[in-house]
C-alpha atoms as a PDB file:
ATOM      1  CA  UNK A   1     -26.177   9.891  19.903  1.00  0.00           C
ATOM      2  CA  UNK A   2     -23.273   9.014  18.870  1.00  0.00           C
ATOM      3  CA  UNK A   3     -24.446   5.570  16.848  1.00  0.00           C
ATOM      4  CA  UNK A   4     -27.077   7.661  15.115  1.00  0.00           C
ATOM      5  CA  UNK A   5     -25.245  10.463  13.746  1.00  0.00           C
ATOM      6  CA  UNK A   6     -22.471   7.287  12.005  1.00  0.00           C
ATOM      7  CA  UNK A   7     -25.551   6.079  10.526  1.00  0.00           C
ATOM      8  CA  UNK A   8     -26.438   9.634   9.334  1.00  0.00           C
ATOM      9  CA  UNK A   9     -22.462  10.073   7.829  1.00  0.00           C
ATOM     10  CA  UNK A  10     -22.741   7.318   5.517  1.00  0.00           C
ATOM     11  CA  UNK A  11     -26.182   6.476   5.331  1.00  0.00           C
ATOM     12  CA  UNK A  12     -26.870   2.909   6.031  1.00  0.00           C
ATOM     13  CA  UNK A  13     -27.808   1.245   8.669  1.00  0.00           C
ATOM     14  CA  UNK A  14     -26.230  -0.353  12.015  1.00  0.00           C
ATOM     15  CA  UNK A  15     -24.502  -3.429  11.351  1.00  0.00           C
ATOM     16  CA  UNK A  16     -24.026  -6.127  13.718  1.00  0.00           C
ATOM     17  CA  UNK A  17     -21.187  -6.379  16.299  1.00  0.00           C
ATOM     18  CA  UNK A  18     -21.699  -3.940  19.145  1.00  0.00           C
ATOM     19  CA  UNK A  19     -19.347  -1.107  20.422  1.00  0.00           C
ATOM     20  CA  UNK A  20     -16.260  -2.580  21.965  1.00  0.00           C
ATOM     21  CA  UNK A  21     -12.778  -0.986  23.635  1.00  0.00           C
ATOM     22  CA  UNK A  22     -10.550  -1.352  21.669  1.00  0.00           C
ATOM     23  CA  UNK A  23      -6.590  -0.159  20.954  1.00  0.00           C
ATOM     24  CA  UNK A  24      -5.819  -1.927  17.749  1.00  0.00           C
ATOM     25  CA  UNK A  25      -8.170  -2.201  15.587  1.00  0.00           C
ATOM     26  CA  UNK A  26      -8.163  -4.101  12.310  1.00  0.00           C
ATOM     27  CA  UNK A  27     -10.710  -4.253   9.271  1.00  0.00           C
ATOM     28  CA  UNK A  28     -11.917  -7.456   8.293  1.00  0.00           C
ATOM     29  CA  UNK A  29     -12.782  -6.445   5.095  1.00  0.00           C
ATOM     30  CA  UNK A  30      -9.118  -5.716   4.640  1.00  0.00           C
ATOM     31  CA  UNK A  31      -9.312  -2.315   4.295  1.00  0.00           C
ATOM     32  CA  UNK A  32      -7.903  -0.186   6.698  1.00  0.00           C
ATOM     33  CA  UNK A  33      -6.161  -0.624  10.223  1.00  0.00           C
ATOM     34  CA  UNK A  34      -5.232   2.025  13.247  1.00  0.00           C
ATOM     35  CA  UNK A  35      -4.734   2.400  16.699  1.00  0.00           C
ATOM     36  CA  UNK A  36      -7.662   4.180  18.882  1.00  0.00           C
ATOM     37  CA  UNK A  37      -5.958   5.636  22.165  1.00  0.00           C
ATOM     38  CA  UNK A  38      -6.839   3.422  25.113  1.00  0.00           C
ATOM     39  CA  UNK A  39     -10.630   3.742  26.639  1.00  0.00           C
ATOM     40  CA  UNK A  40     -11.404   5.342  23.288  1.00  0.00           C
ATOM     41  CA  UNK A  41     -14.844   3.228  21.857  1.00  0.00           C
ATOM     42  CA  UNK A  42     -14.659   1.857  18.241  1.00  0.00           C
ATOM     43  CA  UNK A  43     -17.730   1.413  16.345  1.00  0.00           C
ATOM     44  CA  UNK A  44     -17.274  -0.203  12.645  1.00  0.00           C
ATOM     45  CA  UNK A  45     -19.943   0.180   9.992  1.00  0.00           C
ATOM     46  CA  UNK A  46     -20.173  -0.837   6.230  1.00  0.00           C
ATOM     47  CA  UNK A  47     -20.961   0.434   3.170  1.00  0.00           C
ATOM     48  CA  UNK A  48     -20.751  -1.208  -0.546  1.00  0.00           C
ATOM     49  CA  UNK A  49     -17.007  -0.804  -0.911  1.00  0.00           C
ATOM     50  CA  UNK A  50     -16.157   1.006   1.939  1.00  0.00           C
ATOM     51  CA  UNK A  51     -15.117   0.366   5.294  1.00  0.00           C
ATOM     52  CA  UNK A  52     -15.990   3.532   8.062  1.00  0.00           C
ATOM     53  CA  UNK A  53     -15.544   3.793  11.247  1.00  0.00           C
ATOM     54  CA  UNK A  54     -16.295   6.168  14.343  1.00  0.00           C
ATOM     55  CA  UNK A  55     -13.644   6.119  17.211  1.00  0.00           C
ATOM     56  CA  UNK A  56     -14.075   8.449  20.445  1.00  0.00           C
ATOM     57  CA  UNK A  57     -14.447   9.670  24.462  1.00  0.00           C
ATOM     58  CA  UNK A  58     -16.531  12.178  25.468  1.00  0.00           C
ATOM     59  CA  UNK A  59     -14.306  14.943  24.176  1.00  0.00           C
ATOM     60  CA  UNK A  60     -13.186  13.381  20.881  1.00  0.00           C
ATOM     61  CA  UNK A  61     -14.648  12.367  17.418  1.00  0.00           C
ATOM     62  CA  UNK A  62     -12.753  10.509  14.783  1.00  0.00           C
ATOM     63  CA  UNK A  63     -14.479   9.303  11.620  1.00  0.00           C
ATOM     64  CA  UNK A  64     -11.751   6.995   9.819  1.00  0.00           C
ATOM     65  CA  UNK A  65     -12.417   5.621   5.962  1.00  0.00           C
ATOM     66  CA  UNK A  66     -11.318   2.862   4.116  1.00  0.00           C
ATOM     67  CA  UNK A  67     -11.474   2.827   0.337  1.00  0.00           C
ATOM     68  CA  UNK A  68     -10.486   1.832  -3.110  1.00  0.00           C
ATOM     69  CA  UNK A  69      -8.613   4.706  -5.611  1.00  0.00           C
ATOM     70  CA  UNK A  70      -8.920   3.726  -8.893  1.00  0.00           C
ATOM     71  CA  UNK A  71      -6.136   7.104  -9.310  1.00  0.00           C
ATOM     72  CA  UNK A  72      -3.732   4.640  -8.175  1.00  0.00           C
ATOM     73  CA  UNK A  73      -4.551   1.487  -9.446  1.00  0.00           C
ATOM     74  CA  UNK A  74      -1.719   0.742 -11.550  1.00  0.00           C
ATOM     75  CA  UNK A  75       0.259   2.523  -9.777  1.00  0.00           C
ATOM     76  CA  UNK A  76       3.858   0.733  -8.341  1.00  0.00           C
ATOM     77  CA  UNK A  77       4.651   0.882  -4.757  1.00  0.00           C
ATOM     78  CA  UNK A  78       7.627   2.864  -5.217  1.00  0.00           C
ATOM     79  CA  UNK A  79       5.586   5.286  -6.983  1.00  0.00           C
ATOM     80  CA  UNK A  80       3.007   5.516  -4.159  1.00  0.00           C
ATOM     81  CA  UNK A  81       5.449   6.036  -1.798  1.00  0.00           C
ATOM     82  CA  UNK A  82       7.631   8.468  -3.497  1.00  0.00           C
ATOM     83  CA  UNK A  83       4.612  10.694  -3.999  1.00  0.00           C
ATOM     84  CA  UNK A  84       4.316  13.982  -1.979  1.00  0.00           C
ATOM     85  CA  UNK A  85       2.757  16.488  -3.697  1.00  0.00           C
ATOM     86  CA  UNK A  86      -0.035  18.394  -1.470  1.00  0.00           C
ATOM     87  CA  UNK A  87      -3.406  17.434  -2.300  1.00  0.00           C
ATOM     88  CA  UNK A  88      -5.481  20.817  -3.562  1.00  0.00           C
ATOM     89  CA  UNK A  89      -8.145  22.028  -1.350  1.00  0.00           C
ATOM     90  CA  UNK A  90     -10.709  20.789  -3.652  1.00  0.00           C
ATOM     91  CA  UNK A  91      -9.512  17.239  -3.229  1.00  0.00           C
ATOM     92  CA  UNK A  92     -10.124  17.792   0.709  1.00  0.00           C
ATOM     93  CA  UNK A  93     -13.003  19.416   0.542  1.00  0.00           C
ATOM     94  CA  UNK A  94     -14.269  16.384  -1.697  1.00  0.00           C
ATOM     95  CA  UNK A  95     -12.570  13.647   0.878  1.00  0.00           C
ATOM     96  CA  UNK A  96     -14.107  15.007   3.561  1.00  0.00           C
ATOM     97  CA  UNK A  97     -17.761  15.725   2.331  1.00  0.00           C
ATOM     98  CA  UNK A  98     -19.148  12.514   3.366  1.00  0.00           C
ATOM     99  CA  UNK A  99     -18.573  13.451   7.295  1.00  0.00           C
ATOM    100  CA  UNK A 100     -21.468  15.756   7.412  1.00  0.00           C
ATOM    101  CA  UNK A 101     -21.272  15.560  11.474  1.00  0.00           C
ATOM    102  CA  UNK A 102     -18.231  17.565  11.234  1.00  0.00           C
ATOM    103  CA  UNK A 103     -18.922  20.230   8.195  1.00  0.00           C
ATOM    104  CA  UNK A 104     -23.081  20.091   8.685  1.00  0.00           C
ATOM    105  CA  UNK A 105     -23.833  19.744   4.306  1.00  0.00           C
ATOM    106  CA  UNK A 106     -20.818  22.659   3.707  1.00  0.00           C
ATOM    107  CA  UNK A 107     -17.766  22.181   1.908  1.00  0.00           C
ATOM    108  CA  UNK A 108     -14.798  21.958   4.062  1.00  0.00           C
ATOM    109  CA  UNK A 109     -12.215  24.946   4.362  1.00  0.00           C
ATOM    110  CA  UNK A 110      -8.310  24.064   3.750  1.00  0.00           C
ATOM    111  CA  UNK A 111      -6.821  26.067   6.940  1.00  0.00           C
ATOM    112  CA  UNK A 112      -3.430  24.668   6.369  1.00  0.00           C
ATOM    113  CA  UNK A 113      -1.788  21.338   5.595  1.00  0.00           C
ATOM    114  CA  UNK A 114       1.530  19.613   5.424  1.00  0.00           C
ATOM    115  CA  UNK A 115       3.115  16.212   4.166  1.00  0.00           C
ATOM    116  CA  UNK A 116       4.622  13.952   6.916  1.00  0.00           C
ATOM    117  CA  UNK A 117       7.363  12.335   5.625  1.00  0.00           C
ATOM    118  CA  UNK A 118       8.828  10.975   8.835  1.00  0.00           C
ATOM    119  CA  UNK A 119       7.219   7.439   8.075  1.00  0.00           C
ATOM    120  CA  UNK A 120       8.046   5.345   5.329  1.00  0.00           C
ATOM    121  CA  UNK A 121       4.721   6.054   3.562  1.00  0.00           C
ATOM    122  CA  UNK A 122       4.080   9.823   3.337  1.00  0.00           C
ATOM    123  CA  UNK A 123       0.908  11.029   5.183  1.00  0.00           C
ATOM    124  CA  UNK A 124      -1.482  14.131   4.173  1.00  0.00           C
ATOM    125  CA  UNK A 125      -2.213  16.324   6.971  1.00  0.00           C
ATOM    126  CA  UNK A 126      -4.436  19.189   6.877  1.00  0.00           C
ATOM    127  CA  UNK A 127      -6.465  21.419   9.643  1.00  0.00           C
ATOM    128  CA  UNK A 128     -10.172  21.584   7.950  1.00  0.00           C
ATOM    129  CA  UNK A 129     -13.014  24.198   9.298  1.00  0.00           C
ATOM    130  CA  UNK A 130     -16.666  23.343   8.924  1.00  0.00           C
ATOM    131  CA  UNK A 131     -19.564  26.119   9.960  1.00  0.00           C
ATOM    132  CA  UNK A 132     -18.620  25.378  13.795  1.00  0.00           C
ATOM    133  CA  UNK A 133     -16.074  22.696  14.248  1.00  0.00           C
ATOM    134  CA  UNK A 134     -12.731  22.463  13.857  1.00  0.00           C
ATOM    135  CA  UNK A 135     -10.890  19.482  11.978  1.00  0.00           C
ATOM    136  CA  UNK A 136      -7.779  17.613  11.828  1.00  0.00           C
ATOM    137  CA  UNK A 137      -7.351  15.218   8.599  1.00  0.00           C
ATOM    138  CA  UNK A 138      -5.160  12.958   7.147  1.00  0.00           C
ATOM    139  CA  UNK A 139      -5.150  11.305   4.049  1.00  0.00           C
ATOM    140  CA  UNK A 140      -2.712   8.316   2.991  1.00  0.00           C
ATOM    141  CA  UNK A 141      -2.682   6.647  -0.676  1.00  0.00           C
ATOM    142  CA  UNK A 142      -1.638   3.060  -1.368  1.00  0.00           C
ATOM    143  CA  UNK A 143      -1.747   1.507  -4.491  1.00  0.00           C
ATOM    144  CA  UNK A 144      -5.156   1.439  -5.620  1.00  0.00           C
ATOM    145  CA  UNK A 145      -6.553   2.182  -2.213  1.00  0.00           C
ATOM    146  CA  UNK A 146      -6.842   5.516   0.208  1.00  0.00           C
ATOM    147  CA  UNK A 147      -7.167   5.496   4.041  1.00  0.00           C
ATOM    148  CA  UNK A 148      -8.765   8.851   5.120  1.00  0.00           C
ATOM    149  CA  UNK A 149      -9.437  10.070   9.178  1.00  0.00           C
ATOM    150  CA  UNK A 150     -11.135  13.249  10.399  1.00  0.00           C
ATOM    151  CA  UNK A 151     -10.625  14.227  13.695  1.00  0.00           C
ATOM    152  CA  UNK A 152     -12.657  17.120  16.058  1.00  0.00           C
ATOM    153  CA  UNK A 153     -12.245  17.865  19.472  1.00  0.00           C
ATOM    154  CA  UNK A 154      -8.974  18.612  20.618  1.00  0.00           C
ATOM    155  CA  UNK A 155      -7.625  22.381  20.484  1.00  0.00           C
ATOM    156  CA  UNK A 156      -4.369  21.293  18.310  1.00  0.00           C
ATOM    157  CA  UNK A 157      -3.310  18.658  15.550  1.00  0.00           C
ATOM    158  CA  UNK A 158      -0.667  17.380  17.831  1.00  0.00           C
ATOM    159  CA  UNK A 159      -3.285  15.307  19.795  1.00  0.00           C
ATOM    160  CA  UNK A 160      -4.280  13.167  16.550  1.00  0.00           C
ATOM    161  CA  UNK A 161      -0.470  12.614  15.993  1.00  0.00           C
ATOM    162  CA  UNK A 162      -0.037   9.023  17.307  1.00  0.00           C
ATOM    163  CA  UNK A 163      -3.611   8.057  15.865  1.00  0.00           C
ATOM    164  CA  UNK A 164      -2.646   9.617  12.336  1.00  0.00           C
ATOM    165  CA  UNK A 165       0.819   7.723  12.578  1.00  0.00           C
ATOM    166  CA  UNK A 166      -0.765   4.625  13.229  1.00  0.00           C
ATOM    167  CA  UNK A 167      -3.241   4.349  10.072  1.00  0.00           C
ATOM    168  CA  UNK A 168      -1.962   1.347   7.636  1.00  0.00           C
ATOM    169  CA  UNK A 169      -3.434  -0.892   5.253  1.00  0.00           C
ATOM    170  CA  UNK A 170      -3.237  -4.192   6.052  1.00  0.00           C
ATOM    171  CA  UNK A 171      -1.034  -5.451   3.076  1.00  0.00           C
ATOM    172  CA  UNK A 172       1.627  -2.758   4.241  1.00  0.00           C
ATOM    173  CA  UNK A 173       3.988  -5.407   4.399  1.00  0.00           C
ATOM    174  CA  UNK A 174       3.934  -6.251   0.896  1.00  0.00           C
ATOM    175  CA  UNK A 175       3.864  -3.127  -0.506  1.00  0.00           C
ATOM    176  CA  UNK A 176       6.730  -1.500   1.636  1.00  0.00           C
ATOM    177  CA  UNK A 177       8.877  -4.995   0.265  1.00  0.00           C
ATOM    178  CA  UNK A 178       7.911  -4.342  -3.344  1.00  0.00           C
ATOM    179  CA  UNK A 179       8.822  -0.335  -2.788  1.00  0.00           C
ATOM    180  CA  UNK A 180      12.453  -1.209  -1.111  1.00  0.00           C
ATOM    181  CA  UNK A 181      12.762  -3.962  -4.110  1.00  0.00           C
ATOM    182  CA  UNK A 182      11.412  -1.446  -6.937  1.00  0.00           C
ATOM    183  CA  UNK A 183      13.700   1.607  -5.496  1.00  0.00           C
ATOM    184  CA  UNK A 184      17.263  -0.864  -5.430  1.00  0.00           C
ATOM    185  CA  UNK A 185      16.203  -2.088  -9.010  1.00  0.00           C
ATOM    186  CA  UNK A 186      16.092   1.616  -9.941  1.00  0.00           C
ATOM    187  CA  UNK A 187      19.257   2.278  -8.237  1.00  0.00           C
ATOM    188  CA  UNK A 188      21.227  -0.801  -9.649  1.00  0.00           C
ATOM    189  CA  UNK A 189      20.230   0.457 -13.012  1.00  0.00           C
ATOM    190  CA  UNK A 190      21.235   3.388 -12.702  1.00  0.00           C
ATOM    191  CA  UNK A 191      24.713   2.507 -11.335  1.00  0.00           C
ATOM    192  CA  UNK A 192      25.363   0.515 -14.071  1.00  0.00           C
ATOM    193  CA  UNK A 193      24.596   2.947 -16.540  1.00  0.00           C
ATOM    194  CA  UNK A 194      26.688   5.468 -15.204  1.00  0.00           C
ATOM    195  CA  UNK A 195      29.340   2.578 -14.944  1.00  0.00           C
ATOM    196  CA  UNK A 196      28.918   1.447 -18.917  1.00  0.00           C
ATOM    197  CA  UNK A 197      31.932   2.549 -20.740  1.00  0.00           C
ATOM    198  CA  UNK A 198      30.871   5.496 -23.888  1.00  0.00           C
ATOM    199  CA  UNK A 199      30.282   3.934 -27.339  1.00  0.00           C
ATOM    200  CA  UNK A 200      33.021   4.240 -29.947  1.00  0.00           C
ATOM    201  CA  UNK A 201      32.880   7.725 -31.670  1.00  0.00           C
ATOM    202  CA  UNK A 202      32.669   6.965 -35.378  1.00  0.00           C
ATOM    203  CA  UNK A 203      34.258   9.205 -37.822  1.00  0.00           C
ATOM    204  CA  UNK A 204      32.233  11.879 -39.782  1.00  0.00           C
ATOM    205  CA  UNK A 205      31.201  11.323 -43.327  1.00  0.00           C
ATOM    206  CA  UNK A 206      33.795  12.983 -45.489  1.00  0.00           C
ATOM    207  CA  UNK A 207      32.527  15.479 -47.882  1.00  0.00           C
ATOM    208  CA  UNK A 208      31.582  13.572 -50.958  1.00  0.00           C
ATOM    209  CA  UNK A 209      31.634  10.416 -49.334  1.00  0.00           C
ATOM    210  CA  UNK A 210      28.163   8.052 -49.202  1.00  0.00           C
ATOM    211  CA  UNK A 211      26.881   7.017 -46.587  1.00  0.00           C
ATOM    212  CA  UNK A 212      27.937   3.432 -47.726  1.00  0.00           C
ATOM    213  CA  UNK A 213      31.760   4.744 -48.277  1.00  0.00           C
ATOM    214  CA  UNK A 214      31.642   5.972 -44.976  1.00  0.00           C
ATOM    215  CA  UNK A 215      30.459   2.698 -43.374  1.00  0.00           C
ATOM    216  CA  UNK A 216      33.254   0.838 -45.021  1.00  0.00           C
ATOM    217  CA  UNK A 217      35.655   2.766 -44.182  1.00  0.00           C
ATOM    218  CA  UNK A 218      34.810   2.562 -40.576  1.00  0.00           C
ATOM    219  CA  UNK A 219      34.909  -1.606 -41.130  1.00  0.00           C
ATOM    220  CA  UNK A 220      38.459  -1.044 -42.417  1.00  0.00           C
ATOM    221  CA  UNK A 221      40.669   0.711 -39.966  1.00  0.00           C
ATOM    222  CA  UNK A 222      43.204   1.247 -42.975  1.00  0.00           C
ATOM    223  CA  UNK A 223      41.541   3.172 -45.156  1.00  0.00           C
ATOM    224  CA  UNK A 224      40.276   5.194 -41.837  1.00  0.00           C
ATOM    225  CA  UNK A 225      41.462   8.945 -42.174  1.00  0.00           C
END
């Protein structure tokens, strides 16, 4: 039941490789990586682009997505990380259109939502309802790529928290060095800009002066005013 209605979400087929138990699991198309609660069952499937994935027990679904952003291709890491606006309901109705398990064809409904900023990259949270299911999201960007996971079963957000907190992109590493390296460049610059003495004041043209008088006079300190 479960295998079919994956295959109905994103509309390939199954792929190869089973269902396995899993805690850590990690994409090896390089897209995506989180941590399914022990006992949980992962099953990975592919699309052109796109890595998805269903993780859950007999009382919990979660549909995770791995994809590219051209929004925030050229976008630093710094800048990634530094952004926390809320995403508008239309953006999560859009994200989470593809899981038509949860929200059945319907666009989804924007309950409520929040930005974790506890972590060092910020995480979109939001509490989604479909025509009879509730569900938990969360949405994280990284340059040029977006991680997306949709959760149904429990009766709160609060039992997604350590799955949500564990969703990274495997070249985390390098992007969290480049945003500490990017943010102490900015802050060096800025400290030494504060720290750079004024320029000189140069004296006002005098009325009747040119422009070239005045520059002169500035060269020669005696015949300064």
């Amino acid at each position: 039941m479960r295998t079919l209605a994956l295959a109905a979400v994103i509309g390939v087929g199954l792929t190869v490789g089973g269902i396995a138990s899993a805690e850590q699991w990690n994409d090896p198309n390089g897209r995506l990586t989180f941590n399914a609660p022990p006992g949980w069952r992962v099953q990975p499937r592919g699309a052109p682009g796109t890595t998805a994935v269903l993780a859950f027990n007999p009382t919990n679904d979660c549909y995770f997505f791995g994809l590219a952003n051209p929004n925030t291709a050229t976008a630093t890491a710094e800048r990634t990380r530094t952004t926390t606006a809320q995403l508008t309901p239309e953006a999560w109705a859009t994200a989470a259109a593809p899981v038509r398990d949860f929200f059945e064809g319907a666009p989804a409904t924007v309950v409520s939502q929040t930005v974790d900023t506890s972590g060092f990259w910020p995480v979109q949270r939001a509490e989604l309802r479909g025509p009879s299911k509730t569900v938990y999201g969360a949405i994280l960007a990284r340059p040029g790529a977006e991680i997306r996971a949709f959760c149904s079963g429990a009766s709160s957000a609060a039992a997604y928290d350590s799955i949500f907190g564990s969703l990274g992109h495997p070249n985390d590493a390098t992007w969290q060095g480049e945003a500490s390296a990017q943010a102490a460049a900015r802050t060096a610059a800025a400290a030494a800009a504060a720290e750079a003495p004024p320029p000189e004041a140069q004296p006002a043209q005098q009325p009747g002066e040119t422009e070239r008088d005045r520059r002169r006079r500035n060269r020669d300190p005696s015949r300064r005013e």
